[in-house]
PDB file of N, CA and C in Angstrom:
ATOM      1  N   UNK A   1       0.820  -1.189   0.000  1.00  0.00           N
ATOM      2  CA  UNK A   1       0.000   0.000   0.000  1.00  0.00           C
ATOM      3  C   UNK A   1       0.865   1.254   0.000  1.00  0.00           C
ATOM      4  N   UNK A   2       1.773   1.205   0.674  1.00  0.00           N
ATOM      5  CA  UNK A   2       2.825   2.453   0.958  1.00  0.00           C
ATOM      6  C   UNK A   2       3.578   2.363  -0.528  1.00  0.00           C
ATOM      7  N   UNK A   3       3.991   1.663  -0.958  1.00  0.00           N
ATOM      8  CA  UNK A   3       4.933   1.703  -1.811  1.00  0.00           C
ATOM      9  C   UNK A   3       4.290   1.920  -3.705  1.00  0.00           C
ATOM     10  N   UNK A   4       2.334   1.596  -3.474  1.00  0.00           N
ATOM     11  CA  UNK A   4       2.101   1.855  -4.191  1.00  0.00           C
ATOM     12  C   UNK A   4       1.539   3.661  -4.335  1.00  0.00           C
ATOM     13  N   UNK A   5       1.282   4.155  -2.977  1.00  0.00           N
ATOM     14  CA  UNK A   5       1.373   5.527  -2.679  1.00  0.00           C
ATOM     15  C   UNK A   5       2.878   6.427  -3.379  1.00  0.00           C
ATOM     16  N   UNK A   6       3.745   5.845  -3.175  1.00  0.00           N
ATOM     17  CA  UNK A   6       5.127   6.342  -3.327  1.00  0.00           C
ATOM     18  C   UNK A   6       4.894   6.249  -4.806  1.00  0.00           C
ATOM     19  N   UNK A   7       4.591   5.577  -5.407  1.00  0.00           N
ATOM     20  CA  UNK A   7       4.612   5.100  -6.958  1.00  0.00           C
ATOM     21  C   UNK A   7       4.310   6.095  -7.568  1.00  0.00           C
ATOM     22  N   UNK A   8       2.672   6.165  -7.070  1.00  0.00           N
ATOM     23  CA  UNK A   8       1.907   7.247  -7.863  1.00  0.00           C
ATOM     24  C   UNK A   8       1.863   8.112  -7.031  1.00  0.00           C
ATOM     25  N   UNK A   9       3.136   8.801  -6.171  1.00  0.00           N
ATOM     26  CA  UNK A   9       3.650  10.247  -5.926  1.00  0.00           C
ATOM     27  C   UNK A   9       4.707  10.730  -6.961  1.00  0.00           C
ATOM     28  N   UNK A  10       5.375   9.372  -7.064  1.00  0.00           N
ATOM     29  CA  UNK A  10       6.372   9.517  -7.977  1.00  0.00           C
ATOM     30  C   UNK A  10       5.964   9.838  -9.662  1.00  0.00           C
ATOM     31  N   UNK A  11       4.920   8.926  -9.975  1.00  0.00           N
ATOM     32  CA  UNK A  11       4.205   9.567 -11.001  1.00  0.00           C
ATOM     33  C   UNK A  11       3.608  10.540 -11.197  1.00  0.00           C
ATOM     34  N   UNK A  12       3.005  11.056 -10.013  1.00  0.00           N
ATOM     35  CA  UNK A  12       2.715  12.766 -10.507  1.00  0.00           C
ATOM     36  C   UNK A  12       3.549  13.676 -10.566  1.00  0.00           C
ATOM     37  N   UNK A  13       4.767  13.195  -9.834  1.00  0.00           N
ATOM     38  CA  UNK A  13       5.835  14.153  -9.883  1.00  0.00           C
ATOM     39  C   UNK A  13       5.948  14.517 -11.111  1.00  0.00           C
ATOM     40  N   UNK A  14       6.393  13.556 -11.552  1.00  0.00           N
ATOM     41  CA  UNK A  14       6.931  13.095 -13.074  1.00  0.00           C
ATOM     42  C   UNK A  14       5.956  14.291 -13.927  1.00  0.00           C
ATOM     43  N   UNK A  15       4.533  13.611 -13.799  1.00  0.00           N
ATOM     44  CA  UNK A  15       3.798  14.665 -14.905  1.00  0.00           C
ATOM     45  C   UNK A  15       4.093  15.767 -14.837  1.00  0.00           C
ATOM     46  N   UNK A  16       4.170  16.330 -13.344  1.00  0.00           N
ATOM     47  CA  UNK A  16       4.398  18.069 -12.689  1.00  0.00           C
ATOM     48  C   UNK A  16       5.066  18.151 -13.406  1.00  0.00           C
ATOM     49  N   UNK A  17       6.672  17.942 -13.827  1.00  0.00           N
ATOM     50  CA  UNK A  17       7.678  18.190 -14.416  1.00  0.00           C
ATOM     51  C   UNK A  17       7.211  18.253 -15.919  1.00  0.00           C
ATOM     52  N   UNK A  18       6.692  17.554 -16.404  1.00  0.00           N
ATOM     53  CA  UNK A  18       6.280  17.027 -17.846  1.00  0.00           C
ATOM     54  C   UNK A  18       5.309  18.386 -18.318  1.00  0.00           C
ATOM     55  N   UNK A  19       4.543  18.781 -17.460  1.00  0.00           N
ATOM     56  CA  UNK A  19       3.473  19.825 -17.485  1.00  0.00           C
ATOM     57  C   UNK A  19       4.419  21.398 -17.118  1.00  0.00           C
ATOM     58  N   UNK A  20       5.062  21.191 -16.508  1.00  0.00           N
ATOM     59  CA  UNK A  20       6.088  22.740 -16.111  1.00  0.00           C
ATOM     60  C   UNK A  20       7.160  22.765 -17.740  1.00  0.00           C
ATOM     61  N   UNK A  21       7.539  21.476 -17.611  1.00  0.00           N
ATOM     62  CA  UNK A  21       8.526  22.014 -19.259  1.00  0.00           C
ATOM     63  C   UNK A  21       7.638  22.089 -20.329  1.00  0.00           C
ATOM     64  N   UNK A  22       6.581  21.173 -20.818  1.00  0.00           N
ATOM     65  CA  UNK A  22       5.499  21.911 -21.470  1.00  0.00           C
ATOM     66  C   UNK A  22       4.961  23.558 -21.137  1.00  0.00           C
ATOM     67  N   UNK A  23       4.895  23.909 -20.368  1.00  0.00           N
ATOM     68  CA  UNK A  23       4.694  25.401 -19.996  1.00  0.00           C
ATOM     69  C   UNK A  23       5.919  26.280 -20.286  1.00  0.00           C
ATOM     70  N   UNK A  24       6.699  25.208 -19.818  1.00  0.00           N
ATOM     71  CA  UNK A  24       8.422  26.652 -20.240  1.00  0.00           C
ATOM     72  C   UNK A  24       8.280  26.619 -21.357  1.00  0.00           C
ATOM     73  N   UNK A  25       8.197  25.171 -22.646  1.00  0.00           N
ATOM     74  CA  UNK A  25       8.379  25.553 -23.863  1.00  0.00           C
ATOM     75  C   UNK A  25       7.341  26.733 -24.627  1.00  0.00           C
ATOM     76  N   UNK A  26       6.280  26.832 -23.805  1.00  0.00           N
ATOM     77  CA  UNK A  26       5.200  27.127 -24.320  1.00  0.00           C
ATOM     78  C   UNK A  26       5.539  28.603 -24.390  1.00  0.00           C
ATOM     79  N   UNK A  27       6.437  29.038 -23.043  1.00  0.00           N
ATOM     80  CA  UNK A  27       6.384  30.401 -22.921  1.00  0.00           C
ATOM     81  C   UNK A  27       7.596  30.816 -23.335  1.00  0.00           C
ATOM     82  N   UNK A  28       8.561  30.177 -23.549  1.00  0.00           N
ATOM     83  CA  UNK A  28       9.425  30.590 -24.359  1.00  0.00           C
ATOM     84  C   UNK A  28       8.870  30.120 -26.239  1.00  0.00           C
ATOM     85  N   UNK A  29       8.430  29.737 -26.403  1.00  0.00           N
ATOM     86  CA  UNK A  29       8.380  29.832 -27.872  1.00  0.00           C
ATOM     87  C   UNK A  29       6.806  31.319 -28.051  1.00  0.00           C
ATOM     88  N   UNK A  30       6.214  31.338 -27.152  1.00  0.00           N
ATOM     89  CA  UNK A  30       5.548  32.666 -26.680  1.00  0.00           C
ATOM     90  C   UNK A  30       6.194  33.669 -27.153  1.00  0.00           C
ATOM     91  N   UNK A  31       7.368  33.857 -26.161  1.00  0.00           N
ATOM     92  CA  UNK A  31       8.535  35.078 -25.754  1.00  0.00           C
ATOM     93  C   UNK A  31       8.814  35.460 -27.444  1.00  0.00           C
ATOM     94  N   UNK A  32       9.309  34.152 -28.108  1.00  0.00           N
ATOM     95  CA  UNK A  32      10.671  34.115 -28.848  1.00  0.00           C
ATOM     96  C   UNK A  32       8.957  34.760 -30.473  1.00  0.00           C
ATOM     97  N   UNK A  33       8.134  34.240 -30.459  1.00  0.00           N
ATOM     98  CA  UNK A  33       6.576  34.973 -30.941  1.00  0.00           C
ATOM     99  C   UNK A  33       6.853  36.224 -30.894  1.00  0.00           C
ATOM    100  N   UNK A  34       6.600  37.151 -29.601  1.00  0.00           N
ATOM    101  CA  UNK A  34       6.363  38.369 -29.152  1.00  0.00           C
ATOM    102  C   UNK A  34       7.384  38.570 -29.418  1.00  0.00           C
ATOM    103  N   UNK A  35       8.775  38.272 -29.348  1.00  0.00           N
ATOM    104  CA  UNK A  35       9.911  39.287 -29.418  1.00  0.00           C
ATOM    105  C   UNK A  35       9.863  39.270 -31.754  1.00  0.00           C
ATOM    106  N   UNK A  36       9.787  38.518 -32.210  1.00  0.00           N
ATOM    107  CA  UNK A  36       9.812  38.135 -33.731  1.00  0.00           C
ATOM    108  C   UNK A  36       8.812  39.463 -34.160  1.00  0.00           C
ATOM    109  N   UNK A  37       7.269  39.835 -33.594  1.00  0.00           N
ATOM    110  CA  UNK A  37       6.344  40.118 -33.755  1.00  0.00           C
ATOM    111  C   UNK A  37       7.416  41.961 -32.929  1.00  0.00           C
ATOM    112  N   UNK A  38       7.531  42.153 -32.407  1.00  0.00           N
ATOM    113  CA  UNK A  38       8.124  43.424 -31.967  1.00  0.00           C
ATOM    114  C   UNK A  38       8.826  44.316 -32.900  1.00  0.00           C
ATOM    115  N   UNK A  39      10.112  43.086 -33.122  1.00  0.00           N
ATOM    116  CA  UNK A  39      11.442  43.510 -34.200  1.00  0.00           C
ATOM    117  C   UNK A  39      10.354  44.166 -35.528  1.00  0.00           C
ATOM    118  N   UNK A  40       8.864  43.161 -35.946  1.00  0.00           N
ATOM    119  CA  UNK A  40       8.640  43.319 -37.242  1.00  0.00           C
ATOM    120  C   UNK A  40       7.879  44.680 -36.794  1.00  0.00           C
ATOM    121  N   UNK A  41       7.241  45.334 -35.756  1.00  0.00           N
ATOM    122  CA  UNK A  41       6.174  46.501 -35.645  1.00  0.00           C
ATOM    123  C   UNK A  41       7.302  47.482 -35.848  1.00  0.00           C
ATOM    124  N   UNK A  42       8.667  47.122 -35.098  1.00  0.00           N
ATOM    125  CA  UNK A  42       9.948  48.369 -34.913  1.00  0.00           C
ATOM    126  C   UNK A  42      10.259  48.384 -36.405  1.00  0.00           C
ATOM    127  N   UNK A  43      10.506  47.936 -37.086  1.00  0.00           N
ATOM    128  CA  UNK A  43      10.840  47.946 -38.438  1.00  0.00           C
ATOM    129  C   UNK A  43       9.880  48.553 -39.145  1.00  0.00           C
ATOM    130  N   UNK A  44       8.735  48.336 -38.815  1.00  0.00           N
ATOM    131  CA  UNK A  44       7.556  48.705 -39.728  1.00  0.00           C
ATOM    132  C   UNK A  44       7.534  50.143 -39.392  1.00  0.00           C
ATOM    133  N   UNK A  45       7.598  50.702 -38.078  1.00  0.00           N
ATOM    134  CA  UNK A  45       7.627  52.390 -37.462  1.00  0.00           C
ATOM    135  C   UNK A  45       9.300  52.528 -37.398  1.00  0.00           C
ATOM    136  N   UNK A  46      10.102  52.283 -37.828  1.00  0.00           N
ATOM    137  CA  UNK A  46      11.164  52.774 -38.484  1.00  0.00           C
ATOM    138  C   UNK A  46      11.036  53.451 -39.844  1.00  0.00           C
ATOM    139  N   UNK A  47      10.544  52.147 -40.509  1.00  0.00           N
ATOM    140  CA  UNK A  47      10.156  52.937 -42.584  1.00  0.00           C
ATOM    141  C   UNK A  47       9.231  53.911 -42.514  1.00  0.00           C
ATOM    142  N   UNK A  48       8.036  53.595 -41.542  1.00  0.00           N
ATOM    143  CA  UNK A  48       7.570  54.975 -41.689  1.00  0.00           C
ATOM    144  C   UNK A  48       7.699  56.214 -41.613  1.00  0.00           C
ATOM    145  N   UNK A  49       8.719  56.197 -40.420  1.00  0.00           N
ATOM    146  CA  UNK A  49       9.143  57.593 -39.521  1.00  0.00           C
ATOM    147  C   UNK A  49      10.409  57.916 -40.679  1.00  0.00           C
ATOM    148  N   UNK A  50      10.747  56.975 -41.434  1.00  0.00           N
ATOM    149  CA  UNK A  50      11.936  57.322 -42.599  1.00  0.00           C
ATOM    150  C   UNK A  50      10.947  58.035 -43.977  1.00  0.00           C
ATOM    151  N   UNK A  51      10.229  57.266 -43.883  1.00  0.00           N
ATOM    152  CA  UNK A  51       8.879  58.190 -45.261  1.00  0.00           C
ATOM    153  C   UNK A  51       8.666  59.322 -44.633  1.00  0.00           C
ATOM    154  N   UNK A  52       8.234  59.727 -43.143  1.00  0.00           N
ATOM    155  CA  UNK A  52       7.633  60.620 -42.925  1.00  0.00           C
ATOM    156  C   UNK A  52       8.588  61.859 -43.046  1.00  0.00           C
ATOM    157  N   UNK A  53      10.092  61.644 -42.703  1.00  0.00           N
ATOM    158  CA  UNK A  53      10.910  62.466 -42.913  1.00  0.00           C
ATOM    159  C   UNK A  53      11.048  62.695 -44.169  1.00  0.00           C
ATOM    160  N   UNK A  54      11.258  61.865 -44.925  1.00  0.00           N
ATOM    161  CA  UNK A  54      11.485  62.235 -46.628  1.00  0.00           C
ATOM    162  C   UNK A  54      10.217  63.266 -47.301  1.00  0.00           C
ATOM    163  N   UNK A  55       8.946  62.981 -46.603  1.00  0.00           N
ATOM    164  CA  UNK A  55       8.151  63.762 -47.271  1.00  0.00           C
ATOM    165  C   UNK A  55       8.012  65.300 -46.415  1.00  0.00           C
ATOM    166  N   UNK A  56       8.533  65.621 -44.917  1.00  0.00           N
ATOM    167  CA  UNK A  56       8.952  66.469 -44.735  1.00  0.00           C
ATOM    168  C   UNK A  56       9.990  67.293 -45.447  1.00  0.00           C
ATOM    169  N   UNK A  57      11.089  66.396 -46.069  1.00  0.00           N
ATOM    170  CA  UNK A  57      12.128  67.065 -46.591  1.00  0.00           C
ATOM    171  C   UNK A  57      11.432  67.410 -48.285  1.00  0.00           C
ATOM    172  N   UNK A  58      10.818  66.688 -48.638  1.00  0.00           N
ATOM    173  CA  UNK A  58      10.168  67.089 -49.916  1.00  0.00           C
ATOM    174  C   UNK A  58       9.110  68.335 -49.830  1.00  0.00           C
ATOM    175  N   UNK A  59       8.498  68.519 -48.873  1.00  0.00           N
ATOM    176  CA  UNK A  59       7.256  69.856 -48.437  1.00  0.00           C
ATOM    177  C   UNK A  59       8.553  70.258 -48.579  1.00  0.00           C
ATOM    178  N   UNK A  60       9.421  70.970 -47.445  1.00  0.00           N
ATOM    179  CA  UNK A  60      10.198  71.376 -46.918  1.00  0.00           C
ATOM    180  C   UNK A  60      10.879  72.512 -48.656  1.00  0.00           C
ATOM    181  N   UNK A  61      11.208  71.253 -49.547  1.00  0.00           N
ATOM    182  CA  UNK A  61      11.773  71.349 -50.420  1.00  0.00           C
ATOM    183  C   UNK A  61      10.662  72.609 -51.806  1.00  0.00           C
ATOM    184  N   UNK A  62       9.631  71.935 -51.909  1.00  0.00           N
ATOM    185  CA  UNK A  62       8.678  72.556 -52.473  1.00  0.00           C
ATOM    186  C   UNK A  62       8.315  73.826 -52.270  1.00  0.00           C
ATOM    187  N   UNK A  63       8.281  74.077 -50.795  1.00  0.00           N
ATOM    188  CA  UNK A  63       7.731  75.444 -50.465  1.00  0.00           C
ATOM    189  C   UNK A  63       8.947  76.031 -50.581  1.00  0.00           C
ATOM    190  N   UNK A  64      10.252  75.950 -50.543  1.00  0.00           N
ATOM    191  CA  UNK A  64      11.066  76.685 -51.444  1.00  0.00           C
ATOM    192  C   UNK A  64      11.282  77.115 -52.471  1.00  0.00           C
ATOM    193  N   UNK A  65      10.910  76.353 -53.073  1.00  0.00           N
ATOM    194  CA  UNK A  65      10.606  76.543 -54.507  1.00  0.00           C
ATOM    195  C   UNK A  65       9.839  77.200 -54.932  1.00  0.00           C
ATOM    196  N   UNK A  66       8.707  77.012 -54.551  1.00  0.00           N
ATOM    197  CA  UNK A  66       7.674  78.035 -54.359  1.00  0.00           C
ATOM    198  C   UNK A  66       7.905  79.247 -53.375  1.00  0.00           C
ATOM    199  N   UNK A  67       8.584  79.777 -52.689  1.00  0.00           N
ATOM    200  CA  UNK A  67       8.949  81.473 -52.101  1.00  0.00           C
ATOM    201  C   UNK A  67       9.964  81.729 -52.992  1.00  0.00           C
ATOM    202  N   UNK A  68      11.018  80.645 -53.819  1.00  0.00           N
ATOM    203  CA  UNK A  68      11.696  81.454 -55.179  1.00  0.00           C
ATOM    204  C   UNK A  68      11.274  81.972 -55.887  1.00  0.00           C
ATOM    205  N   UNK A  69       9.774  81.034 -56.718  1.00  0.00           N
ATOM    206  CA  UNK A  69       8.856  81.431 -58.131  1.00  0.00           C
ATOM    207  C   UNK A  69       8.321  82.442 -57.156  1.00  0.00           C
ATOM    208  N   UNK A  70       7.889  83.068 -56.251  1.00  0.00           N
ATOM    209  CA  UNK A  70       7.575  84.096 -55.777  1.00  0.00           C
ATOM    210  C   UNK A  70       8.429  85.280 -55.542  1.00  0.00           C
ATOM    211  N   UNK A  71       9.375  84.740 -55.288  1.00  0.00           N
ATOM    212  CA  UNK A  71      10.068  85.852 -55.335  1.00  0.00           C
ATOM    213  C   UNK A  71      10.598  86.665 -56.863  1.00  0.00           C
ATOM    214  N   UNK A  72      11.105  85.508 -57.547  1.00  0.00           N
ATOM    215  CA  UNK A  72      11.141  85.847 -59.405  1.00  0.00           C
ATOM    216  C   UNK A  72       9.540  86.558 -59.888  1.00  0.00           C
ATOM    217  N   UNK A  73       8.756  86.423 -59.515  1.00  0.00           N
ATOM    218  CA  UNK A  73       7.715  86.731 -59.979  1.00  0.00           C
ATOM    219  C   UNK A  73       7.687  88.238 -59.674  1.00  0.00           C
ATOM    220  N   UNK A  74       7.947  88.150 -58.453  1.00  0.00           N
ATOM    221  CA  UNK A  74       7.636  89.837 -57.683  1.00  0.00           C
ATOM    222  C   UNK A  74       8.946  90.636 -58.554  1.00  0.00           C
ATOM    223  N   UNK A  75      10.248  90.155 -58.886  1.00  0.00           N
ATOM    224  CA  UNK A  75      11.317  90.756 -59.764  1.00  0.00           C
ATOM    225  C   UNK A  75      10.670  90.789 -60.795  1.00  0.00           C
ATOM    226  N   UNK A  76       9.810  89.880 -61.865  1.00  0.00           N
ATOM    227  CA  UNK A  76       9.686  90.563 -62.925  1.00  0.00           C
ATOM    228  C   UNK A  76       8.741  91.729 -63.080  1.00  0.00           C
ATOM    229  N   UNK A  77       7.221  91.466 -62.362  1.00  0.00           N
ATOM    230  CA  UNK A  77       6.893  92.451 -61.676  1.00  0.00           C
ATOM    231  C   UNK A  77       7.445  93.274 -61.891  1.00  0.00           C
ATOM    232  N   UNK A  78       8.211  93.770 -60.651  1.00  0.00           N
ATOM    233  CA  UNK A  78       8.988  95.131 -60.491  1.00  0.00           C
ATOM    234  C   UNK A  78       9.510  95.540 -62.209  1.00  0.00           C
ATOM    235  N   UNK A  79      10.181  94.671 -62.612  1.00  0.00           N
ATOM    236  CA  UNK A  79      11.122  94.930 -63.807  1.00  0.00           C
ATOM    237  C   UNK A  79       9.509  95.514 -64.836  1.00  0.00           C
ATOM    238  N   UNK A  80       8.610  94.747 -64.901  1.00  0.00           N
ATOM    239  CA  UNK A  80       7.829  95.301 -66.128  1.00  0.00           C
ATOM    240  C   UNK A  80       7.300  96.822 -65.702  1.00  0.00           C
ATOM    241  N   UNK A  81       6.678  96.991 -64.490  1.00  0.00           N
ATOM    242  CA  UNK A  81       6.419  98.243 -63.715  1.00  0.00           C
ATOM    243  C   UNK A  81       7.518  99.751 -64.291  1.00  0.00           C
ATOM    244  N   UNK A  82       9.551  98.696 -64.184  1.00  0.00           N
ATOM    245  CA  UNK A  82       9.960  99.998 -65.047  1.00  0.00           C
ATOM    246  C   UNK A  82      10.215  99.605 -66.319  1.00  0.00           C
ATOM    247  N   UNK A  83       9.951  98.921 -66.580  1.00  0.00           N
ATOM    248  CA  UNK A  83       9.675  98.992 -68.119  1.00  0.00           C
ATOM    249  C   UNK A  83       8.413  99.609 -69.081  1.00  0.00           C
ATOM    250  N   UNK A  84       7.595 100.164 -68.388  1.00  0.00           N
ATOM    251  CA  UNK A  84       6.281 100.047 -68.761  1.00  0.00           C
ATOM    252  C   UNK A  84       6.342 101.932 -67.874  1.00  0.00           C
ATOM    253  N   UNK A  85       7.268 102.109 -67.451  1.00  0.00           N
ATOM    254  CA  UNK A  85       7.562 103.672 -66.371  1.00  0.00           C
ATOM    255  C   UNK A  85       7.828 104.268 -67.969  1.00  0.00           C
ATOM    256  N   UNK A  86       9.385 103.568 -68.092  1.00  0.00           N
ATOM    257  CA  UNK A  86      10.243 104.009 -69.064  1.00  0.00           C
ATOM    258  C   UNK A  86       9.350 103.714 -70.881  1.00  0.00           C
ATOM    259  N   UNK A  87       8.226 103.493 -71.364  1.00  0.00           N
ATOM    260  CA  UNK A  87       7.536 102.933 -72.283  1.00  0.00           C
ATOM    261  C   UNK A  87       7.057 104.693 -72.586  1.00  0.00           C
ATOM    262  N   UNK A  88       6.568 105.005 -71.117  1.00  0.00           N
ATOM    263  CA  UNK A  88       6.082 106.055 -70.939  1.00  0.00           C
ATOM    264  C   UNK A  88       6.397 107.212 -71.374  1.00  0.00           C
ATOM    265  N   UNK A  89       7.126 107.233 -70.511  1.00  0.00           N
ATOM    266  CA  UNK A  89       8.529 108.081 -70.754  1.00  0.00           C
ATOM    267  C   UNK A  89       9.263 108.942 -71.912  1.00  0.00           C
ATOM    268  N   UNK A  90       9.244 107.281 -72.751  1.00  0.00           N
ATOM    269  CA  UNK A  90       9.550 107.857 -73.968  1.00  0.00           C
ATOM    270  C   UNK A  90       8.439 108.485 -74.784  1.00  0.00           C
ATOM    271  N   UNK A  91       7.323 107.879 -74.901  1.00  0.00           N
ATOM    272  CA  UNK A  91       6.046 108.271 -75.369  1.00  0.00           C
ATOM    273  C   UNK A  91       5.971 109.736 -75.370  1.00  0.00           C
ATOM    274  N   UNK A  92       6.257 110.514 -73.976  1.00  0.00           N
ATOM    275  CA  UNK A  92       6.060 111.873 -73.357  1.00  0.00           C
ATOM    276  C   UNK A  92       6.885 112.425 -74.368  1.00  0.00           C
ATOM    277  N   UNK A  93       8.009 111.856 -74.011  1.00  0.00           N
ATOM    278  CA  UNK A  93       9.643 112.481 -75.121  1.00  0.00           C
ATOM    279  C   UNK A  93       8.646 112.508 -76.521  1.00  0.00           C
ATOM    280  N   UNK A  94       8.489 111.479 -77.100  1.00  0.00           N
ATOM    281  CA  UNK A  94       8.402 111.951 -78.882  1.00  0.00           C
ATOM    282  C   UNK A  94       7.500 113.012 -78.762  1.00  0.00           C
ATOM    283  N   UNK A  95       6.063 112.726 -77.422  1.00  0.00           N
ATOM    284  CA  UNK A  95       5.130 113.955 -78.103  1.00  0.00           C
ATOM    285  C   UNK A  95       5.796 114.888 -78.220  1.00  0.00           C
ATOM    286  N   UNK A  96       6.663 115.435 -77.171  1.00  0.00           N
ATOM    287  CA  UNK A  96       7.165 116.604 -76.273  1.00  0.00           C
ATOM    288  C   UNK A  96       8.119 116.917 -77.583  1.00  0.00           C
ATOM    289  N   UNK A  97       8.450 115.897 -78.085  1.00  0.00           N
ATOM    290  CA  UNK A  97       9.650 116.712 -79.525  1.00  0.00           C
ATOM    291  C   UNK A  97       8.894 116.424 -80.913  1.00  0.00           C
ATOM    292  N   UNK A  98       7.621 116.312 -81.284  1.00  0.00           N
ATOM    293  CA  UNK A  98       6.645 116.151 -82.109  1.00  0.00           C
ATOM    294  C   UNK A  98       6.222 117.529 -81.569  1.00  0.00           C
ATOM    295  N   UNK A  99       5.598 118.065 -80.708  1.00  0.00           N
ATOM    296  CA  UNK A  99       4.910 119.799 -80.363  1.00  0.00           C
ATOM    297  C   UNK A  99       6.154 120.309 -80.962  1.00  0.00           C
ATOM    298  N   UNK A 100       7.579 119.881 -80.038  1.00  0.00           N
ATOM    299  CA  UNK A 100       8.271 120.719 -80.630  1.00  0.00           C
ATOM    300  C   UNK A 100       9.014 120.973 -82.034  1.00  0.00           C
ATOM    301  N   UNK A 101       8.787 120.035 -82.690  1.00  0.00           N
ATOM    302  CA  UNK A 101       8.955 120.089 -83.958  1.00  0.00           C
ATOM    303  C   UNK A 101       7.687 121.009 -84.830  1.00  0.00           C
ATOM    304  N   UNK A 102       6.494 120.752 -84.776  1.00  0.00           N
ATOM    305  CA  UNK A 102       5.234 121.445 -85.375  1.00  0.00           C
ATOM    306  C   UNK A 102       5.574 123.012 -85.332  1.00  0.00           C
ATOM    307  N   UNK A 103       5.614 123.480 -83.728  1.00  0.00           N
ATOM    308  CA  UNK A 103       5.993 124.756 -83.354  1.00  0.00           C
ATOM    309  C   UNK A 103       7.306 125.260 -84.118  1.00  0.00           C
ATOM    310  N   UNK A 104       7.894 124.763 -84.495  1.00  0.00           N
ATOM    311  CA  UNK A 104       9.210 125.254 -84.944  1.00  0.00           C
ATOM    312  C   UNK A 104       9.012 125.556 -86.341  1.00  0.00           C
ATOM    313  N   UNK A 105       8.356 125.039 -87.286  1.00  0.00           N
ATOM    314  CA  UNK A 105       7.990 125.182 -88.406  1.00  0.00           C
ATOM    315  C   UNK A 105       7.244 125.812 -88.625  1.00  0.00           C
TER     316      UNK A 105
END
């Protein structure tokens, strides 16, 4: 009776053990899951945060480009303003030496 007590102490031991390394494997192949599944989210918010910069540097890039064509724009601007002073200008001149030509004759 005792020794068949001891038996099947000894056999549950056994399972305990059998059931605890089933659980370690379980939670290490878990771990080794979650850590596989981590590396791939960090990688995934790495490329993004690398796109997100590139398309910062591309805005970034554009709206320069655009306060140049603004700024060239406002130069030609200006430039036609004296071109269009000086159009004038001369206009005044021929009348001004057209009177004075008529008058002289």
């Amino acid at each position: 009776h005792a020794s068949l007590s001891a038996s099947y102490q000894a056999t549950i031991a056994r399972l305990k053990q059998q059931i605890a390394a089933v659980n370690d494997g379980d939670k290490k192949a878990l771990l080794m899951s979650l850590k596989t599944e981590k590396e791939a989210v960090k990688s995934a918010l790495d490329a993004s945060s690398e796109a997100i910069e590139s398309l910062r540097t591309r805005i970034t890039e554009i709206q320069s480009g655009k306060t140049k064509a603004e700024e060239k724009q406002v130069e030609v601007e200006s430039r036609l303003k004296v071109a269009l002073h000086a159009k004038t200008e001369l206009e005044n001149s021929m009348d001004a030496l057209r009177k004075s030509l008529a008058t002289s004759q």
